[in-house]
C-alpha atoms as a PDB file:
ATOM      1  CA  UNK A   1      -5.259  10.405  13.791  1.00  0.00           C
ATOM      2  CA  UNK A   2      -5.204   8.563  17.026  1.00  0.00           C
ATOM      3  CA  UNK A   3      -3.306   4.910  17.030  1.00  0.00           C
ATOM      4  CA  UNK A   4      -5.604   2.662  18.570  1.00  0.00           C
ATOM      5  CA  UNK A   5      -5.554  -1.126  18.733  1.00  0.00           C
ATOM      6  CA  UNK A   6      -6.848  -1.432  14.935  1.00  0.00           C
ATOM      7  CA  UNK A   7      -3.936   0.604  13.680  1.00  0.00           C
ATOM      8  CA  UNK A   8      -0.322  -0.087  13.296  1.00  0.00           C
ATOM      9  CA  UNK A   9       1.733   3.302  13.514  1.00  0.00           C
ATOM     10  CA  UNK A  10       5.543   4.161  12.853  1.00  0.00           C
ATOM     11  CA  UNK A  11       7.523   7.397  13.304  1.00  0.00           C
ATOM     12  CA  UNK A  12       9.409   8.720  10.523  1.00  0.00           C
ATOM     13  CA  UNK A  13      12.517   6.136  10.426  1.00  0.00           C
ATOM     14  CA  UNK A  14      12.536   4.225   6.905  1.00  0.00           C
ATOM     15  CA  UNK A  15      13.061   0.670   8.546  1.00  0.00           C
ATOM     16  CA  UNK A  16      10.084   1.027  10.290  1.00  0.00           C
ATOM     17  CA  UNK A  17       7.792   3.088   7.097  1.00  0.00           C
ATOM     18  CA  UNK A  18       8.942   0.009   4.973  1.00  0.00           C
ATOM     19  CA  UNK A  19       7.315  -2.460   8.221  1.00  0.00           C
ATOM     20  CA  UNK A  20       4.396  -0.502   8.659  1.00  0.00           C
ATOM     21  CA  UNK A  21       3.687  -1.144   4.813  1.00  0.00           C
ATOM     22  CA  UNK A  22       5.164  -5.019   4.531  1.00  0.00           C
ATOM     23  CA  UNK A  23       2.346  -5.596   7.456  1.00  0.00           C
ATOM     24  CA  UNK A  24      -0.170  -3.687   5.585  1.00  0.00           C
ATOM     25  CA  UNK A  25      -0.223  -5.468   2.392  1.00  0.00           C
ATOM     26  CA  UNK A  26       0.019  -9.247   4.892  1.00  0.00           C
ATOM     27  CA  UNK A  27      -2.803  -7.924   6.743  1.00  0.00           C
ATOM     28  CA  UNK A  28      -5.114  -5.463   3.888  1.00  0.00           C
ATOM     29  CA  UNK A  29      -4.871  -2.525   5.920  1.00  0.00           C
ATOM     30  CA  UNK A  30      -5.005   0.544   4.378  1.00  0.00           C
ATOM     31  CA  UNK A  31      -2.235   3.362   4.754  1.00  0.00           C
ATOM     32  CA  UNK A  32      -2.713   7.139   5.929  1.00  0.00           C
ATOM     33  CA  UNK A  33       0.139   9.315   5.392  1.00  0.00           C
ATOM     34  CA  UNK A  34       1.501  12.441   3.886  1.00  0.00           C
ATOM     35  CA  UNK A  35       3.164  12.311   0.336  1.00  0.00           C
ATOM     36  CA  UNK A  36       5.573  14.756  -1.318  1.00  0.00           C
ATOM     37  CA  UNK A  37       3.386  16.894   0.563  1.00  0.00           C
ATOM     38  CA  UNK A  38      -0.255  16.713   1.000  1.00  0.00           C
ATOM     39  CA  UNK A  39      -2.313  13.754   2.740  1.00  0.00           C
ATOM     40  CA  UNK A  40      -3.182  10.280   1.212  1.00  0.00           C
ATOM     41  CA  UNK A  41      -4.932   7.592   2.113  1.00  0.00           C
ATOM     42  CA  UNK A  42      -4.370   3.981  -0.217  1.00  0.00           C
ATOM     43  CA  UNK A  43      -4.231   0.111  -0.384  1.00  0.00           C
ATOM     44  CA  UNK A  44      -0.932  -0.802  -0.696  1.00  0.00           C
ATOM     45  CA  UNK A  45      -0.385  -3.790  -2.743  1.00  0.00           C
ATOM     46  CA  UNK A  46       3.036  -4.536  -3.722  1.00  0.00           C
ATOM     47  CA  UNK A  47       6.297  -3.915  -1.816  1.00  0.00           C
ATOM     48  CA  UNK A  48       9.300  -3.796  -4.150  1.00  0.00           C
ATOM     49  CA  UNK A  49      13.021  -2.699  -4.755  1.00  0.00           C
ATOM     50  CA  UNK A  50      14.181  -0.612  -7.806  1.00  0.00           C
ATOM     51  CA  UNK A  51      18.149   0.391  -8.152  1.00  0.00           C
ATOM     52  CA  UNK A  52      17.015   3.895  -6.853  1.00  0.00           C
ATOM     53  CA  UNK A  53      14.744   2.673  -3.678  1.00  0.00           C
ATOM     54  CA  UNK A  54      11.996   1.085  -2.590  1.00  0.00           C
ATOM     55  CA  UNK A  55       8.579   1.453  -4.300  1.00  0.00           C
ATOM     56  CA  UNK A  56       4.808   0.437  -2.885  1.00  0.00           C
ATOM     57  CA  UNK A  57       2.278   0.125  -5.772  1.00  0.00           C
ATOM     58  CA  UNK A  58      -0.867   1.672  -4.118  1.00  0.00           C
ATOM     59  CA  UNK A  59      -4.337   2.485  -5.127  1.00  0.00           C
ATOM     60  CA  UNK A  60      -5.369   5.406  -4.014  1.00  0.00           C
ATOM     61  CA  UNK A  61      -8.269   6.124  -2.077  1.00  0.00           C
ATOM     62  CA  UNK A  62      -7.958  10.247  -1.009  1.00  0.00           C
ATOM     63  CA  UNK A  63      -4.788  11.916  -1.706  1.00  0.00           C
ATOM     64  CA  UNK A  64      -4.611  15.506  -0.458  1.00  0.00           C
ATOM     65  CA  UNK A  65      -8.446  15.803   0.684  1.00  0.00           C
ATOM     66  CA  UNK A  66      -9.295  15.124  -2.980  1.00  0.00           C
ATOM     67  CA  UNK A  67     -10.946  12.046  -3.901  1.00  0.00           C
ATOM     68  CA  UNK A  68      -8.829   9.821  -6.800  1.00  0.00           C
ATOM     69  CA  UNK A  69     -10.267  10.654 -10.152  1.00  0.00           C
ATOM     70  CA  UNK A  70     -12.312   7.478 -11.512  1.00  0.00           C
ATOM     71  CA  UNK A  71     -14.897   5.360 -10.302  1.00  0.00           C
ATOM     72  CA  UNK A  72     -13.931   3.267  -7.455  1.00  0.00           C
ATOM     73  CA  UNK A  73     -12.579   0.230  -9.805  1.00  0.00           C
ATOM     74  CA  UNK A  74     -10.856   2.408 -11.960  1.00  0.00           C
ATOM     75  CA  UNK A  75      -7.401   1.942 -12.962  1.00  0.00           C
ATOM     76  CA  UNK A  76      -6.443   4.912 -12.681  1.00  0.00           C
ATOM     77  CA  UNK A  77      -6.316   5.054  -9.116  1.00  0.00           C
ATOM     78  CA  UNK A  78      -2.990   2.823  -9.580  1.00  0.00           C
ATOM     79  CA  UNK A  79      -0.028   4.839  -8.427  1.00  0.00           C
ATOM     80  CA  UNK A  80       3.835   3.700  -7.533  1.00  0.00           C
ATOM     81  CA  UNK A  81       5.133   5.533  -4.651  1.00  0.00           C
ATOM     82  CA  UNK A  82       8.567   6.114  -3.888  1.00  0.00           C
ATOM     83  CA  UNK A  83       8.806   5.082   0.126  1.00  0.00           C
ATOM     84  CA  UNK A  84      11.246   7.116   0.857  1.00  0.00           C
ATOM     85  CA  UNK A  85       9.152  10.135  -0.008  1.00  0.00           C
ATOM     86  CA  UNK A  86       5.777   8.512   2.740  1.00  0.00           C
ATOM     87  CA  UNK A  87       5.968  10.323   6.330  1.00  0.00           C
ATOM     88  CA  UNK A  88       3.960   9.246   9.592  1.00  0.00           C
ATOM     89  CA  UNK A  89       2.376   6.093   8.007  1.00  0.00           C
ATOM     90  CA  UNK A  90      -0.444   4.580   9.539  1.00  0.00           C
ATOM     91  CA  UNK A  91      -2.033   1.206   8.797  1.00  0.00           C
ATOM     92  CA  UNK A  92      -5.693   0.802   9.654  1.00  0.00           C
ATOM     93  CA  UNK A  93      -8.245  -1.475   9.125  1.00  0.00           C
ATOM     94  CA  UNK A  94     -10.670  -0.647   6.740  1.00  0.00           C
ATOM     95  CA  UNK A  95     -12.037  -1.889   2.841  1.00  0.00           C
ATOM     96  CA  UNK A  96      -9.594  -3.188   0.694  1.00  0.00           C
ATOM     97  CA  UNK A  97      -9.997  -1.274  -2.641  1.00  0.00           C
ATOM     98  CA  UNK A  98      -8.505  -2.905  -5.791  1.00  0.00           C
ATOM     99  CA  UNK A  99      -9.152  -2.904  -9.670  1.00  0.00           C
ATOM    100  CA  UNK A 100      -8.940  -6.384 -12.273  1.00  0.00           C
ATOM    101  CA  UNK A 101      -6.177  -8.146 -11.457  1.00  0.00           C
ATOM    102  CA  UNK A 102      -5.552  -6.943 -15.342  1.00  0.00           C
ATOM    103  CA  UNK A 103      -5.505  -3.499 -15.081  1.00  0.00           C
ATOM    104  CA  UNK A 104      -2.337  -3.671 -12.486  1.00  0.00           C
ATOM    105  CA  UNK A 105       0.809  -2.044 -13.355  1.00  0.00           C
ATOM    106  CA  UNK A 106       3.503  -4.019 -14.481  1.00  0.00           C
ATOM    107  CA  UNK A 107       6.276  -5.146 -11.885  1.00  0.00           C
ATOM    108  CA  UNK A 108       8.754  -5.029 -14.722  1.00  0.00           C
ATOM    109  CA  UNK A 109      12.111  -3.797 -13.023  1.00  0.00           C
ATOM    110  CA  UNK A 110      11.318  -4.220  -9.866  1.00  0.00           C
ATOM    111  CA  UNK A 111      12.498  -7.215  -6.666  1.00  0.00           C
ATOM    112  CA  UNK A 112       8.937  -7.985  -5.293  1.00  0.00           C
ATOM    113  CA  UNK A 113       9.634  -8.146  -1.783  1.00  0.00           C
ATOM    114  CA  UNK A 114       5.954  -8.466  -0.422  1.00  0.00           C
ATOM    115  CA  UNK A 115       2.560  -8.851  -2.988  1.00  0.00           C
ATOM    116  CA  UNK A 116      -0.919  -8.843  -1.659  1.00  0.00           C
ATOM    117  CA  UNK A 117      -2.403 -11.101  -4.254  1.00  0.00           C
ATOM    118  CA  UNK A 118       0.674 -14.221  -3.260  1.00  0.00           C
ATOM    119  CA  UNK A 119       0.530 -13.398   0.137  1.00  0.00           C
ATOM    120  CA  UNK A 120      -3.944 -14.082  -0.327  1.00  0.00           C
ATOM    121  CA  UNK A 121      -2.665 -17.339  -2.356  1.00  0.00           C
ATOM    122  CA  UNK A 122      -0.576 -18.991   0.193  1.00  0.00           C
ATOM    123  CA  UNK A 123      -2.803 -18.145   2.991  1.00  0.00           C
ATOM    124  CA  UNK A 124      -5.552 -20.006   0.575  1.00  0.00           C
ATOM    125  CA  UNK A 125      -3.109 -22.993   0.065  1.00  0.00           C
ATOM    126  CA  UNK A 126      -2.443 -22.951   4.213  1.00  0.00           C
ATOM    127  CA  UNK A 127      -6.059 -23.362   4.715  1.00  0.00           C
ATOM    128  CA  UNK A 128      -6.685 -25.557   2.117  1.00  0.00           C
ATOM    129  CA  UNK A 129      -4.071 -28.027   3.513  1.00  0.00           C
END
């Protein structure tokens, strides 16, 4: 895939794979990359630290040419993702997929660092102001 001006790309250094994500949960872009390998393509929506890393929760869109199992809003297209296991990340613009606010995995031992749904909030409360 070709960077152009609707994409955000990165190389493979872990500073800038955990940027490339932090902007695309701010901005709802979704992520290309490969994963523990194979290809993927998701919405990232929660940044976070765990004692053993950094996780992004993502739901998946394509991962490894195969489409995610379940209709579009299905839950099971929630996935964490170690980061340190994403190469070549690329942030494009695109359709934000999601599921019910419900269905979302717990954050339960995890430092939320960046969250698509409070980032959405504040901008609402910015506007509203």
């Amino acid at each position: 895939m070709e960077p152009d001006s609707n994409c955000l790309s990165t190389d493979d250094g872990s500073d800038t794979i955990l940027e490339t994500i932090r902007e695309a949960i701010r901005e709802k872009r979704r992520v290309f990359c490969s994963y523990r390998p194979g290809l993927m393509a998701f919405c990232p929506h929660v940044l976070g630290r765990r004692p053993d890393g950094y996780y992004v929760l993502a739901y998946l869109i394509v991962w490894d040419k195969l489409y995610a199992k379940g209709a579009r809003l299905s839950p099971r297209r929630w996935r964490w993702l170690k980061v340190s296991e994403i190469r070549a990340p690329h942030a494009a613009k695109g359709q934000w997929w999601t599921a019910p606010p419900a269905t979302r995995p717990p954050l339960s031992d995890l430092t939320v660092e960046v969250d698509a749904d409070a980032a959405e909030s504040e901008l609402r409360s910015v506007r509203g102001s």
